[in-house]
N, C-alpha and C. Protein backbone atom coordinates (compact mmCIF):
# COMPACT_ATOMS: atom_id res chain seq x y z
N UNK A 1 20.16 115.40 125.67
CA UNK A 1 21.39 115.62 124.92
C UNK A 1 22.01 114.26 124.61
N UNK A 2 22.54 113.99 123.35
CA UNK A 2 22.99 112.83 122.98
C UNK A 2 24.27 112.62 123.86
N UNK A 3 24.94 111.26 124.21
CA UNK A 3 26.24 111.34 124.28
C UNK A 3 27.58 111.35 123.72
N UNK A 4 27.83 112.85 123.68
CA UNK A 4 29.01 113.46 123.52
C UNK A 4 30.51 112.95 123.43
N UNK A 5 30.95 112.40 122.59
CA UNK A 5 32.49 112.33 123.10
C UNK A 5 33.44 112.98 123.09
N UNK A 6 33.42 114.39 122.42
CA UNK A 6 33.84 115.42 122.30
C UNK A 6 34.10 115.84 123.62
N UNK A 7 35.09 115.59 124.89
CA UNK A 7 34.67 116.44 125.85
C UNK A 7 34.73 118.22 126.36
N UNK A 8 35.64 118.74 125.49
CA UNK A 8 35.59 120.02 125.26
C UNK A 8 34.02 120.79 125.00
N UNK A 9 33.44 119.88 124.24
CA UNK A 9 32.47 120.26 123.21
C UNK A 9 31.29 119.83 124.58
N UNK A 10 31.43 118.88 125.08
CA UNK A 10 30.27 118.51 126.07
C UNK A 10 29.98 119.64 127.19
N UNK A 11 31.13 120.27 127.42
CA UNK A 11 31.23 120.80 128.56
C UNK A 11 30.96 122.35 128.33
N UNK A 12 31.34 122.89 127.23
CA UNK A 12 30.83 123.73 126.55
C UNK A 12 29.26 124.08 126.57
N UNK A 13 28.57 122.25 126.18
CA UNK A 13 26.69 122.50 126.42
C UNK A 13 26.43 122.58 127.10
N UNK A 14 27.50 122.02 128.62
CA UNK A 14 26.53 122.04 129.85
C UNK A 14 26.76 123.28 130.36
N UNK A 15 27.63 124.07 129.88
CA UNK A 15 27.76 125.68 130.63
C UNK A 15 26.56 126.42 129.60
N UNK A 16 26.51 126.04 128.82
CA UNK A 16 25.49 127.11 127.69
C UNK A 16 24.28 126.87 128.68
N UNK A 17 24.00 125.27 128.90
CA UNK A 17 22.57 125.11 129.68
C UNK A 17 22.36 125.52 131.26
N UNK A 18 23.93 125.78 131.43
CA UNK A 18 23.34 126.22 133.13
C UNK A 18 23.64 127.99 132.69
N UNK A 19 23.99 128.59 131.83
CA UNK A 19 23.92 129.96 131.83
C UNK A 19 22.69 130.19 131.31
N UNK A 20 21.78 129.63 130.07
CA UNK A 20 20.44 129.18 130.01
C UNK A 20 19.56 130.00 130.98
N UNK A 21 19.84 129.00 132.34
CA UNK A 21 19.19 128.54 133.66
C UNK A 21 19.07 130.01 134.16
N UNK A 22 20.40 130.58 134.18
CA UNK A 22 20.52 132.11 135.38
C UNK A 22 19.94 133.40 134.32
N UNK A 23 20.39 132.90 132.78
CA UNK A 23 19.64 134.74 132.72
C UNK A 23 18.80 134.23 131.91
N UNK A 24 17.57 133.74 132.59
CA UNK A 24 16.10 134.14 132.43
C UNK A 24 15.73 135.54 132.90
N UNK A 25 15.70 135.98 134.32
CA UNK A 25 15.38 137.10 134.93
C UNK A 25 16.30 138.10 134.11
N UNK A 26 17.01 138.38 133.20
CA UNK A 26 18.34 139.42 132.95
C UNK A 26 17.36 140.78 132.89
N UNK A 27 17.81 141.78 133.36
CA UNK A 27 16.88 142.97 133.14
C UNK A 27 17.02 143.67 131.71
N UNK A 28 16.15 144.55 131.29
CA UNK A 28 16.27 144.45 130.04
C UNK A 28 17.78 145.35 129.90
N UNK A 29 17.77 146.27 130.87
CA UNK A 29 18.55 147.84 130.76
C UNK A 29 19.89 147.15 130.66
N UNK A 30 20.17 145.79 130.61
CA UNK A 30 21.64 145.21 130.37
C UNK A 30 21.26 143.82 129.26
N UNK A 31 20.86 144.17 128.33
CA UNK A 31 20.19 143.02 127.41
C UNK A 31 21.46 143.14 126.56
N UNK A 32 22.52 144.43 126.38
CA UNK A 32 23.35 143.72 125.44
C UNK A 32 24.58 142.88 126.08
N UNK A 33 24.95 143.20 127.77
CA UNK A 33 25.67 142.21 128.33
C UNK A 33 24.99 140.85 127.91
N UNK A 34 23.91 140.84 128.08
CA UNK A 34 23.42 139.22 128.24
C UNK A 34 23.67 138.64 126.97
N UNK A 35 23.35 139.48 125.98
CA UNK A 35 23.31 139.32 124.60
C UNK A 35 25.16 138.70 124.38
N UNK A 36 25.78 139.27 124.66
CA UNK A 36 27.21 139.60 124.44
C UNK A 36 27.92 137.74 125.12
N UNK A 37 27.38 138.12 126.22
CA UNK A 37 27.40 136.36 126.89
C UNK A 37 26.75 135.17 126.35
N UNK A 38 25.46 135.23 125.71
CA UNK A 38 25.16 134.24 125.37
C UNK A 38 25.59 133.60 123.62
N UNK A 39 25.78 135.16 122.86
CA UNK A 39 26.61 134.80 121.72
C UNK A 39 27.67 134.32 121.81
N UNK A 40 28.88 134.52 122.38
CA UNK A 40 30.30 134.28 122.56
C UNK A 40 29.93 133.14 123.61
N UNK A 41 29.30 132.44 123.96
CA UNK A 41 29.22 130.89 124.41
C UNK A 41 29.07 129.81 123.33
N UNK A 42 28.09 130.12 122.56
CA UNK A 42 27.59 129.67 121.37
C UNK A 42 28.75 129.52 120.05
N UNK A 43 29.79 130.87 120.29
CA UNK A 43 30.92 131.26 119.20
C UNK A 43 31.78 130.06 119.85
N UNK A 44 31.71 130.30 120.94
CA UNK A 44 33.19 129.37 121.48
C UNK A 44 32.59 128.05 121.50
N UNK A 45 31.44 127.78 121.16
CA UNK A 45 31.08 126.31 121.09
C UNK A 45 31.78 125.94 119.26
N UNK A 46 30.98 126.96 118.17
CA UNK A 46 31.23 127.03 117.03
C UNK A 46 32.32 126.64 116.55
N UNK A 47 33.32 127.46 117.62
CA UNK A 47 35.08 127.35 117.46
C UNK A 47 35.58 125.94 117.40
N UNK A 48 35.12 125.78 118.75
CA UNK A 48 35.80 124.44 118.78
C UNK A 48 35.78 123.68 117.95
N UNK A 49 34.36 123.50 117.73
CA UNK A 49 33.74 122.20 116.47
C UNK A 49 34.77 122.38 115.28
N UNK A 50 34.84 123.40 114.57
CA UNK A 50 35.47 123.96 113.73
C UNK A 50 36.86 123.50 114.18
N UNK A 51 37.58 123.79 115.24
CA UNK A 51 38.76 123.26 114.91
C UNK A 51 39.27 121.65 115.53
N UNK A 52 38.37 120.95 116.04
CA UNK A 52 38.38 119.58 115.97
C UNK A 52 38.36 118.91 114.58
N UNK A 53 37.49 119.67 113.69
CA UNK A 53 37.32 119.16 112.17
C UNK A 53 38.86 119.40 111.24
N UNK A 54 39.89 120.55 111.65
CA UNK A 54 40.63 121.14 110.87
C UNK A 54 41.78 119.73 111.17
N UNK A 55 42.70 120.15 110.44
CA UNK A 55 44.19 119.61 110.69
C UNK A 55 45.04 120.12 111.93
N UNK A 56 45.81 119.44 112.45
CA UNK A 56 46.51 119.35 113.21
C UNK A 56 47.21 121.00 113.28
N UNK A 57 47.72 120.71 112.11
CA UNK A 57 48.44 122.20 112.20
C UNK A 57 48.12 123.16 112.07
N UNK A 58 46.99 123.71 111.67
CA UNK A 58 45.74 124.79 111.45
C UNK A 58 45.01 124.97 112.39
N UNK A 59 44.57 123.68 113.43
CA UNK A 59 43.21 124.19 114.29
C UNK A 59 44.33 125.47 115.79
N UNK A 60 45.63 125.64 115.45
CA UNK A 60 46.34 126.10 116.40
C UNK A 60 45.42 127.68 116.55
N UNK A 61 45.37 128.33 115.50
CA UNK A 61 44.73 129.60 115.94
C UNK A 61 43.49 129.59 116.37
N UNK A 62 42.66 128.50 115.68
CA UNK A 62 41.23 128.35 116.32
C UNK A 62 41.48 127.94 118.18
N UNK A 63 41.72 127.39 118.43
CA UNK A 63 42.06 127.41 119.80
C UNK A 63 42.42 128.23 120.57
N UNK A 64 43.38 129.33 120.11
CA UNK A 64 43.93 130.34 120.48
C UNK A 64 42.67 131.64 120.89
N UNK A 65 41.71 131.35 119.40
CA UNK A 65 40.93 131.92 119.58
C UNK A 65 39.71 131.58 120.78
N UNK A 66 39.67 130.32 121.12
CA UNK A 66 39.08 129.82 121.96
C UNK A 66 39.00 130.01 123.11
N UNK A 67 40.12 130.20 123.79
CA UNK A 67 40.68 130.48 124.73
C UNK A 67 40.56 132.00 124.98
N UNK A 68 41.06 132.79 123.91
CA UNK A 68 40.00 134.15 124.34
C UNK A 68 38.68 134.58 124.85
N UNK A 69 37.98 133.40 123.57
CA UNK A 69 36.50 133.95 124.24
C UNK A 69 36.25 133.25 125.48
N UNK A 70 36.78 132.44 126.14
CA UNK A 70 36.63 132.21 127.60
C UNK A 70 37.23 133.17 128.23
N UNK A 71 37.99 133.84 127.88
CA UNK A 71 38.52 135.49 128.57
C UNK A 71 37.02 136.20 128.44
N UNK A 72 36.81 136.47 127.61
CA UNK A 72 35.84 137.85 127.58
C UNK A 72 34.32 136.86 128.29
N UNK A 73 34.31 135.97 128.23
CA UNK A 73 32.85 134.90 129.11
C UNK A 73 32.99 135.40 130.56
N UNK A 74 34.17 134.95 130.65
CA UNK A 74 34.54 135.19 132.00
C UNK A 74 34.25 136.69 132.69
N UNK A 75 34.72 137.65 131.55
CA UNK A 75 34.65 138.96 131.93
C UNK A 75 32.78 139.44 132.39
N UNK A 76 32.37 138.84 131.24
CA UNK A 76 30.82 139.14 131.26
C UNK A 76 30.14 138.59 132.47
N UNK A 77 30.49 137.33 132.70
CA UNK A 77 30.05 136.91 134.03
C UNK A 77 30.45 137.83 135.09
N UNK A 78 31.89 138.45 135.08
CA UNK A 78 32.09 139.47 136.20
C UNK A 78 31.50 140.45 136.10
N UNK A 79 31.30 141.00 135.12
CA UNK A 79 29.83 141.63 135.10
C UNK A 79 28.93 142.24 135.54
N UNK A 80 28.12 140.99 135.49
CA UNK A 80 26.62 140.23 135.89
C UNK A 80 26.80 140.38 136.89
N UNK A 81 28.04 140.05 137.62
CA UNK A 81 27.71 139.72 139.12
C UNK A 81 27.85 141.12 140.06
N UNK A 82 28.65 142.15 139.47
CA UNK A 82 29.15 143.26 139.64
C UNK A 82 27.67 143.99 139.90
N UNK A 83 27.15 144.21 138.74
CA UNK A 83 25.72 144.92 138.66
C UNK A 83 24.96 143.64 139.29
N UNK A 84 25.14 143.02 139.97
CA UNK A 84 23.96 142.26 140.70
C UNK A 84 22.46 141.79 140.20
N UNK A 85 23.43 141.21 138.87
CA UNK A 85 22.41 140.47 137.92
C UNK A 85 22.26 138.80 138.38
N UNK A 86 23.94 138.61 138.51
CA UNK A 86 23.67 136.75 138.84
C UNK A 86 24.33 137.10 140.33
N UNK A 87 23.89 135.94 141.05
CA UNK A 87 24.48 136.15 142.24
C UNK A 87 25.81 135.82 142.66
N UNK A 88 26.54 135.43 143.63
CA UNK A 88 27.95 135.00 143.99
C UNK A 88 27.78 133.66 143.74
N UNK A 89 27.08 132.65 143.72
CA UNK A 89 26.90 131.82 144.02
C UNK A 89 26.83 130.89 142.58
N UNK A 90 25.83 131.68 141.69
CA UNK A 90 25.87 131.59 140.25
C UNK A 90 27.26 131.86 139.72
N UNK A 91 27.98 132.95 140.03
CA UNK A 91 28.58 133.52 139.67
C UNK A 91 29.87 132.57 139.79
N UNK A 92 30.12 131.95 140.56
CA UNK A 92 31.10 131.19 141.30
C UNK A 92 30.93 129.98 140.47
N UNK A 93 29.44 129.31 140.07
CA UNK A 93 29.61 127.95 139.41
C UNK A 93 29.89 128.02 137.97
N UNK A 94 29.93 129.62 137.71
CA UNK A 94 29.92 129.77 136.24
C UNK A 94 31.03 129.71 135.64
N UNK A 95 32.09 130.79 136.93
CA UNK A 95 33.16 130.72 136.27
C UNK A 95 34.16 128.88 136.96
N UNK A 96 34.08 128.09 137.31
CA UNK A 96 34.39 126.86 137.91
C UNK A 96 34.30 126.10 136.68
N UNK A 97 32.88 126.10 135.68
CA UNK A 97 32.81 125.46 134.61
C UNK A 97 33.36 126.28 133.45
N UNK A 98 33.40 127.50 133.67
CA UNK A 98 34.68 128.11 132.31
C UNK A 98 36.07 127.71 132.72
N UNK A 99 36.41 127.94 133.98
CA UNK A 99 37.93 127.77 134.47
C UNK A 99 38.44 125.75 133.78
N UNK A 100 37.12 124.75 133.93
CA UNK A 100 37.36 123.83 133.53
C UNK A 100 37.51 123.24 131.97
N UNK A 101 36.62 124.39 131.47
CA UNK A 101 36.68 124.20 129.75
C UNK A 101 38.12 125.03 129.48
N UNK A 102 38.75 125.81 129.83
CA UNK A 102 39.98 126.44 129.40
C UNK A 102 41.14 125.60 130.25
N UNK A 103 41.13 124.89 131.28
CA UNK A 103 42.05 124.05 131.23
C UNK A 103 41.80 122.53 129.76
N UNK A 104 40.49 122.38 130.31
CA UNK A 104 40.58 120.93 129.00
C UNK A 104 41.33 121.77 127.09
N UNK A 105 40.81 123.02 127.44
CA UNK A 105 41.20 123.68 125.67
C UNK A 105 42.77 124.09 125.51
N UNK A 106 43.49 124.31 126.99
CA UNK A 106 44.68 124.38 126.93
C UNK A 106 45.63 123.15 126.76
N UNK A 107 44.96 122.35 127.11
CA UNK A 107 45.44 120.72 127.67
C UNK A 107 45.64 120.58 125.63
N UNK A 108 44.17 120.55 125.46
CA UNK A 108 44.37 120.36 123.80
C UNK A 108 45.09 120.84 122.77
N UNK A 109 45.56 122.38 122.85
CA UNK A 109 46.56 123.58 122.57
C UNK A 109 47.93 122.47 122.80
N UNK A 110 48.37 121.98 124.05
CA UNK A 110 49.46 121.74 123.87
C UNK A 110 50.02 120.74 123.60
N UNK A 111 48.53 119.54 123.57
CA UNK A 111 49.13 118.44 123.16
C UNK A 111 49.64 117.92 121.95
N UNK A 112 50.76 117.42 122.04
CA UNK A 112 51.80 117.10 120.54
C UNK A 112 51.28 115.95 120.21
N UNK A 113 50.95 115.72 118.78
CA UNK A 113 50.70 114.90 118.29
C UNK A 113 51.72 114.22 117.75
């Protein structure tokens, strides 16, 4: 991976690549959870980019929106772990690196330019 200065955006790849990592094994009989998680990682990567590029005063809903889909990531990971797809352990580093991308996306939300 190149280096990133985006750090929202960096941290974003390294959760895509360690969620990557855990649902290899996903069973099929929950392929649209997995499905559902690995799109809306990818969306909330999309987002961001998208509103780093916008104006100041416009990228406000893209963020807003951002910050949702780390709601529903989060949810999916609870999940996974619920039906005893990823373990506690997975489960625990997954949401640690979402809990850290929605502080850095809130941090960005409120900072005044």
């Amino acid at each position: 991976m190149n280096e990133e200065k985006f750090i929202v955006a960096k941290h974003i790849k390294e959760f895509i690549m360690m969620l990557d990592d855990y649902l290899i094994n996903y069973p099929r009989k929950y392929y649209e959870l997995r499905n559902r998680l690995v799109n809306d990682s990818y969306e909330l990567l999309e987002i961001i980019y998208t509103a780093n590029y916008m104006e100041v005063e416009e990228r406000k809903s893209l963020q807003v929106k951002g910050i949702m889909k780390i709601s529903l990531i989060d949810f999916y990971i609870e999940q996974s772990f619920k039906k005893r797809i990823i373990s506690e352990k997975q489960s625990i580093r997954l949401s640690k690196k979402l809990l850290n991308i929605n502080k850095l996306l809130r941090s960005w939300y409120e900072y005044k330019y």
